[in-house]
PDB file of N, CA and C in Angstrom:
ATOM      1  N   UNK A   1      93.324 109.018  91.843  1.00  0.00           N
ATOM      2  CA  UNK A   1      93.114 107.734  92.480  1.00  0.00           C
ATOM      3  C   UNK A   1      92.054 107.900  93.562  1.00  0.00           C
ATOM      4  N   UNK A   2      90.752 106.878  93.605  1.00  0.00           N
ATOM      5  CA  UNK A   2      89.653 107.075  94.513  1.00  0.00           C
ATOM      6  C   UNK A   2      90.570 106.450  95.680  1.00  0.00           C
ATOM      7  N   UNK A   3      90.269 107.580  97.295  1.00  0.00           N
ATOM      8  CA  UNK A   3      90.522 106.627  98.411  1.00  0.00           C
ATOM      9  C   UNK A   3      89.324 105.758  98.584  1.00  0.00           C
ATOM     10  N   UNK A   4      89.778 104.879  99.290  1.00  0.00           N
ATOM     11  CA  UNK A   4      88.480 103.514  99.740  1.00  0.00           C
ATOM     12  C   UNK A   4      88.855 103.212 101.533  1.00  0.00           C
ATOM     13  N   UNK A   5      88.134 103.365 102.175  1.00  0.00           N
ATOM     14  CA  UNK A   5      88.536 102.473 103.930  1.00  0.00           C
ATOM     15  C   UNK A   5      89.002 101.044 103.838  1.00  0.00           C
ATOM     16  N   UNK A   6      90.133 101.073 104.062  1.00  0.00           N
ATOM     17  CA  UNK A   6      90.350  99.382 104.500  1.00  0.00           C
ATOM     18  C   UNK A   6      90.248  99.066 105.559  1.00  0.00           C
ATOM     19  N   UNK A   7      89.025  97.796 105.605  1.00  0.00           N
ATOM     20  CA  UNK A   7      88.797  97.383 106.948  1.00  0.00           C
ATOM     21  C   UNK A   7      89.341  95.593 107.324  1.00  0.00           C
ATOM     22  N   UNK A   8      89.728  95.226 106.241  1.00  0.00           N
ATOM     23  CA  UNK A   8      90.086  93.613 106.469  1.00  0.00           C
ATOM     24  C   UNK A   8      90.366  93.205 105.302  1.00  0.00           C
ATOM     25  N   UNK A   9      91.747  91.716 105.116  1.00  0.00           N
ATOM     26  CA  UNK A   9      92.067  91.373 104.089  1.00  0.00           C
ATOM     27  C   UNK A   9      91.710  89.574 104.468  1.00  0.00           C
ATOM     28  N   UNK A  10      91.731  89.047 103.517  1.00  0.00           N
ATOM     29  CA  UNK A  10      91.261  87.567 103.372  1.00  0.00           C
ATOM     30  C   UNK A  10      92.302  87.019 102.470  1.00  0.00           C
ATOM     31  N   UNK A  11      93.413  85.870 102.826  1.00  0.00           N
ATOM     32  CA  UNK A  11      94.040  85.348 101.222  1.00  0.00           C
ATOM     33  C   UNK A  11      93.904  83.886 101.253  1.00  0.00           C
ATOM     34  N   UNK A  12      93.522  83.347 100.951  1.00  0.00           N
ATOM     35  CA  UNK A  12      93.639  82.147 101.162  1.00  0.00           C
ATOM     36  C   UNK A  12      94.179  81.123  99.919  1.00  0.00           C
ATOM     37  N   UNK A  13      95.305  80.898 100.125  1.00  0.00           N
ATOM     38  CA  UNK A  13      95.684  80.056  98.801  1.00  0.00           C
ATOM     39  C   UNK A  13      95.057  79.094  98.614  1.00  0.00           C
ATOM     40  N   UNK A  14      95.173  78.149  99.276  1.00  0.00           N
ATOM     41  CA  UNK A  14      94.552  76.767  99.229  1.00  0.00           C
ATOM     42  C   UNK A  14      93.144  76.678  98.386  1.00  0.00           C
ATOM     43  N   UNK A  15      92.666  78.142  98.809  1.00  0.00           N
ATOM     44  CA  UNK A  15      91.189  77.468  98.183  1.00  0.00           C
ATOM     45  C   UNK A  15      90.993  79.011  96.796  1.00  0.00           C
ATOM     46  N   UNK A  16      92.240  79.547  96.771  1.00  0.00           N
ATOM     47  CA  UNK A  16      92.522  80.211  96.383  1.00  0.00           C
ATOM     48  C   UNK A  16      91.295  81.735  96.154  1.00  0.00           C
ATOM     49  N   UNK A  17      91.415  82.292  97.280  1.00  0.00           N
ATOM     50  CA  UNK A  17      90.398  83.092  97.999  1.00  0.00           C
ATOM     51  C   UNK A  17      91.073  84.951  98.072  1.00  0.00           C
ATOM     52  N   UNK A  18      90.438  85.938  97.837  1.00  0.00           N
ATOM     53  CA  UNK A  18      91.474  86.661  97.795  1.00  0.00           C
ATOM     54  C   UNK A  18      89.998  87.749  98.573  1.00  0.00           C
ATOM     55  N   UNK A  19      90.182  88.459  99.800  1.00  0.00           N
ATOM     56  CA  UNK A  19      88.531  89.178  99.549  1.00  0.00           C
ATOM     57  C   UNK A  19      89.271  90.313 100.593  1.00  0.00           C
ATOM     58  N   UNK A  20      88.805  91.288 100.446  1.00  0.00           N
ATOM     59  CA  UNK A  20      89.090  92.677 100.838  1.00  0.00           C
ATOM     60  C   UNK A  20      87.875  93.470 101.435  1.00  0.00           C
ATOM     61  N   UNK A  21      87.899  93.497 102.716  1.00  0.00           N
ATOM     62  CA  UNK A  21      86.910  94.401 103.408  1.00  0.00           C
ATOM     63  C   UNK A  21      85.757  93.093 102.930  1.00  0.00           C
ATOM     64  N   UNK A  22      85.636  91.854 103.672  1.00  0.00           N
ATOM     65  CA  UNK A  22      84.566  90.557 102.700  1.00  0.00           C
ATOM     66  C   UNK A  22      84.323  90.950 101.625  1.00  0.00           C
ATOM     67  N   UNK A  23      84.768  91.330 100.726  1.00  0.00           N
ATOM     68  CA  UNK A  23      84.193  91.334  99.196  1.00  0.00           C
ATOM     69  C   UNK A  23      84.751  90.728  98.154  1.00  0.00           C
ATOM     70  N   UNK A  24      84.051  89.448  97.478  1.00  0.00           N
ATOM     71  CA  UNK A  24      85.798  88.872  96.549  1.00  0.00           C
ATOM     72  C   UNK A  24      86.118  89.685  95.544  1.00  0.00           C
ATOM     73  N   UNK A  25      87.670  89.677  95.329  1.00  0.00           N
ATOM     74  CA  UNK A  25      88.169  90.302  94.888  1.00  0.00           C
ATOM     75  C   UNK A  25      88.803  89.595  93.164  1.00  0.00           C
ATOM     76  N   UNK A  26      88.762  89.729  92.440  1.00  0.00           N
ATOM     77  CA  UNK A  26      89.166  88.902  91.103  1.00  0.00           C
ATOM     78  C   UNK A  26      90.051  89.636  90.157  1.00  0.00           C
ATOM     79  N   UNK A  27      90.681  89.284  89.373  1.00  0.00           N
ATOM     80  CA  UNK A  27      91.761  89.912  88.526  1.00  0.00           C
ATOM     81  C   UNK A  27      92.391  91.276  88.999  1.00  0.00           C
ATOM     82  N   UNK A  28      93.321  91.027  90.312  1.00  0.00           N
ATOM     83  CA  UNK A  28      93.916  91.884  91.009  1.00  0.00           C
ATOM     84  C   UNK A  28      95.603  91.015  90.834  1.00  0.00           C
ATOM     85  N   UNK A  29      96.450  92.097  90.194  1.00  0.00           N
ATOM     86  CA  UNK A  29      97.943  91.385  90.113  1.00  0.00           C
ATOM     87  C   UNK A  29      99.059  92.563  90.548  1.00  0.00           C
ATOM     88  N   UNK A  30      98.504  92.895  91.170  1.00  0.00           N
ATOM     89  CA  UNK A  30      99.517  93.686  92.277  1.00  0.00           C
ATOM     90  C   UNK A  30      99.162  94.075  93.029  1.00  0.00           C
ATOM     91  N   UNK A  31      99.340  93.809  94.322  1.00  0.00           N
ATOM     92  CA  UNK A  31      98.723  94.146  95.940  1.00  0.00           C
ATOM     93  C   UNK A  31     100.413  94.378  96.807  1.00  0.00           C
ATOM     94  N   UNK A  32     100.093  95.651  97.192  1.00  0.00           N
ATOM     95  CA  UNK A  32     100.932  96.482  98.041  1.00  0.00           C
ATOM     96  C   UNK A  32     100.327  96.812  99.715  1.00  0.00           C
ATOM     97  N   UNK A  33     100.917  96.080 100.905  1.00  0.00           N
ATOM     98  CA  UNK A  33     100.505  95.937 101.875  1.00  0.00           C
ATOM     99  C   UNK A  33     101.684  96.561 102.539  1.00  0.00           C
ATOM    100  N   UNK A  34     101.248  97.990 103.100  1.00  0.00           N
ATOM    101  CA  UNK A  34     102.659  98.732 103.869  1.00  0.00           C
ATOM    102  C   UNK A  34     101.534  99.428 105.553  1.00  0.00           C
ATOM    103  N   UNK A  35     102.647  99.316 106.197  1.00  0.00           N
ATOM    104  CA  UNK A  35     102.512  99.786 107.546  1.00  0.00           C
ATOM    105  C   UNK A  35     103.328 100.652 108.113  1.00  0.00           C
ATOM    106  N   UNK A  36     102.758 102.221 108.170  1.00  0.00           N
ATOM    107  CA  UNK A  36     103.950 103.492 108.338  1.00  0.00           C
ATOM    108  C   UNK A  36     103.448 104.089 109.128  1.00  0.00           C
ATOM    109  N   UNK A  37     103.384 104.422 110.195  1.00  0.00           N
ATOM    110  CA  UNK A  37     103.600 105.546 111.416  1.00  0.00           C
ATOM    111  C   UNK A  37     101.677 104.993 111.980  1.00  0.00           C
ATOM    112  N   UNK A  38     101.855 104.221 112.159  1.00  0.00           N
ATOM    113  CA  UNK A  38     100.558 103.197 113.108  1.00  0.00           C
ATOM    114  C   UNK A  38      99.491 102.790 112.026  1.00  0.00           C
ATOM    115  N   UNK A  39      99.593 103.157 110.839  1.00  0.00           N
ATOM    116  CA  UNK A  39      98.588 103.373 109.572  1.00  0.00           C
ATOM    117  C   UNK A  39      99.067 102.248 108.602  1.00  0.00           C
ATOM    118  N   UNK A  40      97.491 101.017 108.349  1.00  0.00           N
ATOM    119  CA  UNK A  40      98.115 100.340 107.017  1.00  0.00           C
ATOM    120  C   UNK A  40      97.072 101.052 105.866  1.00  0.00           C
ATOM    121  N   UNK A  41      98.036 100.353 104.803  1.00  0.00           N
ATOM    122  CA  UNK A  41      97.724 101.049 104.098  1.00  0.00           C
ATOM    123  C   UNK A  41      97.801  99.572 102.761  1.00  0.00           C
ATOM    124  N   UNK A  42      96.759  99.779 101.360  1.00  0.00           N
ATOM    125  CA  UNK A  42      96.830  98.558 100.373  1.00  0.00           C
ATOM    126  C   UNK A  42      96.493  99.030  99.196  1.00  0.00           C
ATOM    127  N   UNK A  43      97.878  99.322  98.260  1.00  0.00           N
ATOM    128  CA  UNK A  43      97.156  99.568  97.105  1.00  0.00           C
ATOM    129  C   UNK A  43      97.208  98.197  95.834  1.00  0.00           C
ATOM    130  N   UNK A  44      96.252  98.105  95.277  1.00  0.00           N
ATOM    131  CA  UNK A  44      95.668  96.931  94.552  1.00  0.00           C
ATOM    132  C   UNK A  44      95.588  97.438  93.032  1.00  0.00           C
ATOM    133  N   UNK A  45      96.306  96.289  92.278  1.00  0.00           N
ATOM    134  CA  UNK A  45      96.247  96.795  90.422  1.00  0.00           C
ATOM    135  C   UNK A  45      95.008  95.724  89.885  1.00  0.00           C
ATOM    136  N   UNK A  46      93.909  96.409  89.314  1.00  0.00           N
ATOM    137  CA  UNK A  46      93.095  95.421  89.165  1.00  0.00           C
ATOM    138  C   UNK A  46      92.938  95.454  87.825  1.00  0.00           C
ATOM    139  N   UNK A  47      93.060  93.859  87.334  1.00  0.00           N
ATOM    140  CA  UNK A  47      92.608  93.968  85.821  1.00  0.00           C
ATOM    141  C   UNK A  47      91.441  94.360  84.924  1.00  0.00           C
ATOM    142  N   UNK A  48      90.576  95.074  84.526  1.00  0.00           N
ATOM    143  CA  UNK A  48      89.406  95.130  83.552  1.00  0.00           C
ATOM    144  C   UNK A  48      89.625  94.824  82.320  1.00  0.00           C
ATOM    145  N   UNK A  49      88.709  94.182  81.664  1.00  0.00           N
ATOM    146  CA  UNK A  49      88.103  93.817  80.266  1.00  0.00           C
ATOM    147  C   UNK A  49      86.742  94.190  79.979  1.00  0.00           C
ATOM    148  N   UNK A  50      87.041  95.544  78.965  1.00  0.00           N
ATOM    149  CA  UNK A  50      86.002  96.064  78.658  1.00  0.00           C
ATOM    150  C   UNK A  50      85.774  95.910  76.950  1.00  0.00           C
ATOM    151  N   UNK A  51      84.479  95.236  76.353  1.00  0.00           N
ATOM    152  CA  UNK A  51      83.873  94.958  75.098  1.00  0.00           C
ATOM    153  C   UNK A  51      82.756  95.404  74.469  1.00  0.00           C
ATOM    154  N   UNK A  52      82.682  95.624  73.480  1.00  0.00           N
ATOM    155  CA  UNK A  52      81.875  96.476  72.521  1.00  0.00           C
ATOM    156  C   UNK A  52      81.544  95.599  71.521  1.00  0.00           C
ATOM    157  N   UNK A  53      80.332  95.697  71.093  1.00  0.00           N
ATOM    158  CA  UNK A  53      80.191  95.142  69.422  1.00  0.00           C
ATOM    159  C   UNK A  53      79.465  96.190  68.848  1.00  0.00           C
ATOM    160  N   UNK A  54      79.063  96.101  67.737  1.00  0.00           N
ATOM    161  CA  UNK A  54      78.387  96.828  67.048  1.00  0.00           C
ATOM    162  C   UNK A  54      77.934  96.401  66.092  1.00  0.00           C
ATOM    163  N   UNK A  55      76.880  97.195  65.633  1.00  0.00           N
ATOM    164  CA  UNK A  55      76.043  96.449  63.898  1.00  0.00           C
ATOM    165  C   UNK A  55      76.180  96.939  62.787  1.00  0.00           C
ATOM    166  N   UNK A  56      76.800  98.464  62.718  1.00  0.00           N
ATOM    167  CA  UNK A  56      77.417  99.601  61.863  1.00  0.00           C
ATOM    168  C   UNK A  56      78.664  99.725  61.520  1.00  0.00           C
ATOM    169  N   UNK A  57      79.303 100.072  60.653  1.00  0.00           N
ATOM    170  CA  UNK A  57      80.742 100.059  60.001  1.00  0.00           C
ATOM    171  C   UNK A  57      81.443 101.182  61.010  1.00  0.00           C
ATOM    172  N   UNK A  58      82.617 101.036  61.134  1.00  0.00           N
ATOM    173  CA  UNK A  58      82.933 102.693  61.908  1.00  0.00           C
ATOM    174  C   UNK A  58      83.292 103.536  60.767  1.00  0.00           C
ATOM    175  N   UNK A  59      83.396 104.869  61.088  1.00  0.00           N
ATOM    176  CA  UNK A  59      83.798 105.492  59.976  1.00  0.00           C
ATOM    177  C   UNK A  59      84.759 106.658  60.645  1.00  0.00           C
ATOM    178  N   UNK A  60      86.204 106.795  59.789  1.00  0.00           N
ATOM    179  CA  UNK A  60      87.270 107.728  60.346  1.00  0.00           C
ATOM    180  C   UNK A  60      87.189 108.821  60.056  1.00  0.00           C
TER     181      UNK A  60
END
């Protein structure tokens, strides 16, 4: 797992806004926000969709 600095969180339902350290954040469905011995801490499940095509048959 890469560490990253967390410097600021943003949520805003209403306009439904989600941005981390200002950066928006998109297809994230689990966010873990803990605070232990003066230290927070956020770990985030983010969705990817990754696609391929091709012009060749595959072969096994």
């Amino acid at each position: 797992m890469e560490k990253k600095e967390f410097r600021s969180i943003h949520i805003d339902l209403k306009k439904k806004e989600f941005r981390l350290n200002d950066i928006p954040m998109g297809s994230v469905s689990v966010l873990e926000l803990t605070f232990k011995n003066g230290r927070w801490s956020l770990y985030i499940t983010k969705d990817e969709l990754y696609e391929g095509t091709t012009t060749t048959k595959a072969t096994v």
